[in-house]
C-alpha atoms as a PDB file:
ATOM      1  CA  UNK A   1      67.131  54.167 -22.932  1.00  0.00           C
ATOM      2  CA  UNK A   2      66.025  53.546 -19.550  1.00  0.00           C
ATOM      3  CA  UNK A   3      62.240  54.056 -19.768  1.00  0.00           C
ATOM      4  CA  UNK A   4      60.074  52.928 -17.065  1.00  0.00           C
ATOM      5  CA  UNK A   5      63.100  51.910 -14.815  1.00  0.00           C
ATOM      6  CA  UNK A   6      61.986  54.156 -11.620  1.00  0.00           C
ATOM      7  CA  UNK A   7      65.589  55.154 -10.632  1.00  0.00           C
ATOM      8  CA  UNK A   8      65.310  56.943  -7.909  1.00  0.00           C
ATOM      9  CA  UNK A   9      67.928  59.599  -8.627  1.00  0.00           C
ATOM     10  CA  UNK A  10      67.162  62.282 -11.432  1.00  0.00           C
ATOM     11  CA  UNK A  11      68.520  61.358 -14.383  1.00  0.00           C
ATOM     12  CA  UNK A  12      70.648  64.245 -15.704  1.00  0.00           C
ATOM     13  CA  UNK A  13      73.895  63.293 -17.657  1.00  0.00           C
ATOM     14  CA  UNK A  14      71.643  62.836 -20.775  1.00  0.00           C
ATOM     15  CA  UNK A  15      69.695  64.264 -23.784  1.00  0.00           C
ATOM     16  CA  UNK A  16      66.488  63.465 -24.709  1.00  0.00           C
ATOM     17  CA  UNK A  17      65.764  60.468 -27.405  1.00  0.00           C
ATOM     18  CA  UNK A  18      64.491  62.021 -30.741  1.00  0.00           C
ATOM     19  CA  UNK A  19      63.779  59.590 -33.225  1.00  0.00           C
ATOM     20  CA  UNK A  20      62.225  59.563 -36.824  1.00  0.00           C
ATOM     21  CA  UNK A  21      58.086  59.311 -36.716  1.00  0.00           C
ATOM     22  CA  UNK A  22      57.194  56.260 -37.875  1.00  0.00           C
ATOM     23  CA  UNK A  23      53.142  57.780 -37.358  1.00  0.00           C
ATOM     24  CA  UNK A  24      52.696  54.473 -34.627  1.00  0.00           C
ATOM     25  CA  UNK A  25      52.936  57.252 -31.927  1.00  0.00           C
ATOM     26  CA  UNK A  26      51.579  56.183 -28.426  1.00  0.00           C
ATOM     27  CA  UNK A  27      52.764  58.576 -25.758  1.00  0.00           C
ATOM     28  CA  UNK A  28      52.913  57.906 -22.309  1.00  0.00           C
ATOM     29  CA  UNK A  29      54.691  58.609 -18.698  1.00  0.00           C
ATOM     30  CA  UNK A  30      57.494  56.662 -17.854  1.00  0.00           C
ATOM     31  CA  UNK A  31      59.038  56.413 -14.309  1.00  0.00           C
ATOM     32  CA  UNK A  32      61.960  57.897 -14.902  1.00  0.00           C
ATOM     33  CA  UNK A  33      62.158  62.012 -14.797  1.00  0.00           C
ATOM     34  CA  UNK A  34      65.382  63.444 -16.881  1.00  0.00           C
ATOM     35  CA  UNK A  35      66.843  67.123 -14.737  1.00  0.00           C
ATOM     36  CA  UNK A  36      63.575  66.415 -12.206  1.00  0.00           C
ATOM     37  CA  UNK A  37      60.743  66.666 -14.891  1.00  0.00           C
ATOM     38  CA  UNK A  38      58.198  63.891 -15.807  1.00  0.00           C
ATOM     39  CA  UNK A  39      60.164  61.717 -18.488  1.00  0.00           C
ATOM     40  CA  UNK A  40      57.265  60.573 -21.368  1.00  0.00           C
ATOM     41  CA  UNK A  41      58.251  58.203 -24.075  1.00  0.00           C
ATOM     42  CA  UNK A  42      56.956  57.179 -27.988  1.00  0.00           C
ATOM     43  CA  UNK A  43      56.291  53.162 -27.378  1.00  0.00           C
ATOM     44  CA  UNK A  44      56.396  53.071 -31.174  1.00  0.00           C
ATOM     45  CA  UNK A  45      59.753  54.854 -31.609  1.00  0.00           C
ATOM     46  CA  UNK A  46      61.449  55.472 -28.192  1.00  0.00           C
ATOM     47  CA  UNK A  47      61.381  59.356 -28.988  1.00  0.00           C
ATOM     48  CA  UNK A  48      61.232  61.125 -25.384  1.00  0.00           C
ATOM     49  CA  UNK A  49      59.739  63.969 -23.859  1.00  0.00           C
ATOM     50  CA  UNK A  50      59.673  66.388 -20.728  1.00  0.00           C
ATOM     51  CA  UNK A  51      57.366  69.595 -20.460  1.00  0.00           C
ATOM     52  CA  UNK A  52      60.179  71.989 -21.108  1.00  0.00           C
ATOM     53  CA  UNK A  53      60.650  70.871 -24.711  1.00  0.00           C
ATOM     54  CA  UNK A  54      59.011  73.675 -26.687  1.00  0.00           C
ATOM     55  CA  UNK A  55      56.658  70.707 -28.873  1.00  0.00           C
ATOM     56  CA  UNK A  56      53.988  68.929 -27.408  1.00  0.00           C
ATOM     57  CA  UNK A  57      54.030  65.257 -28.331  1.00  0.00           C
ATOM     58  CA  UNK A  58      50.829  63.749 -30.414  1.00  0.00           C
ATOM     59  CA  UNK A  59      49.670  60.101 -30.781  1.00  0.00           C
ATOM     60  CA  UNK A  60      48.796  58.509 -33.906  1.00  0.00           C
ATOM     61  CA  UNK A  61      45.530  59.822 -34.371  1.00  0.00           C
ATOM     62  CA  UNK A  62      47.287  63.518 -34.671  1.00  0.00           C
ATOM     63  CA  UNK A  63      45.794  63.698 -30.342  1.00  0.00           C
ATOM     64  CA  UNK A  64      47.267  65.062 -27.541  1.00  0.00           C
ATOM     65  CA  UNK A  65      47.284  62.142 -24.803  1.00  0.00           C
ATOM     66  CA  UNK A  66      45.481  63.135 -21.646  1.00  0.00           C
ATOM     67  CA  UNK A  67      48.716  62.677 -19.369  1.00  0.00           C
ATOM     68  CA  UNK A  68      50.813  64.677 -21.701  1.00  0.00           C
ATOM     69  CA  UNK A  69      48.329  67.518 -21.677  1.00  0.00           C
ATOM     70  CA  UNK A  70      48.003  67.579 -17.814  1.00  0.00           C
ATOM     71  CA  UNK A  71      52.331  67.937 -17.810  1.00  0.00           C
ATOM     72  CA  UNK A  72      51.781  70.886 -20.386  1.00  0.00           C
ATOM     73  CA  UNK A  73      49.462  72.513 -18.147  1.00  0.00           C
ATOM     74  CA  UNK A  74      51.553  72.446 -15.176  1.00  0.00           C
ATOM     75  CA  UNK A  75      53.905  75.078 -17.523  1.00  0.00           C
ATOM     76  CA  UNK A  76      57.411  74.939 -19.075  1.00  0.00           C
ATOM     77  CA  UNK A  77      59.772  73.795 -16.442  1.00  0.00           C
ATOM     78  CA  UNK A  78      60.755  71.647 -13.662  1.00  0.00           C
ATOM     79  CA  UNK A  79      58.748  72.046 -10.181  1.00  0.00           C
END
């Protein structure tokens, strides 16, 4: 996984990392984007998210982080 890297080229030749909760979850933006959109990651698992997933990440407290709220409210895809 290549969080926090900065590449400056989109990352595209890849899925997303989904792995199992482990309830640790600490969401936050990385500097990497994945087909142009805002690549978050799980510090706890390495899970990953972009806005066009149709979940919306949650920390450990069962809260939506600030950041990843703002990227939800920009709406579902890639600008």
């Amino acid at each position: 996984m290549n969080v926090g890297l900065g590449h400056d080229e989109p990352v595209t030749d890849r899925d997303l990392v989904i792995s199992a909760c482990r309830s640790e979850c600490s969401w936050s933006e990385t500097a990497d984007r994945l087909d142009g959109e805002r690549l978050f990651a799980c510090e706890a698992c390495g899970s990953e998210w972009v806005r066009s997933q149709p979940w919306t990440p949650v920390d450990w407290e069962g809260y939506v982080p600030d950041a990843v709220q703002s990227e939800r409210a920009r709406g579902p895809g890639p600008s």
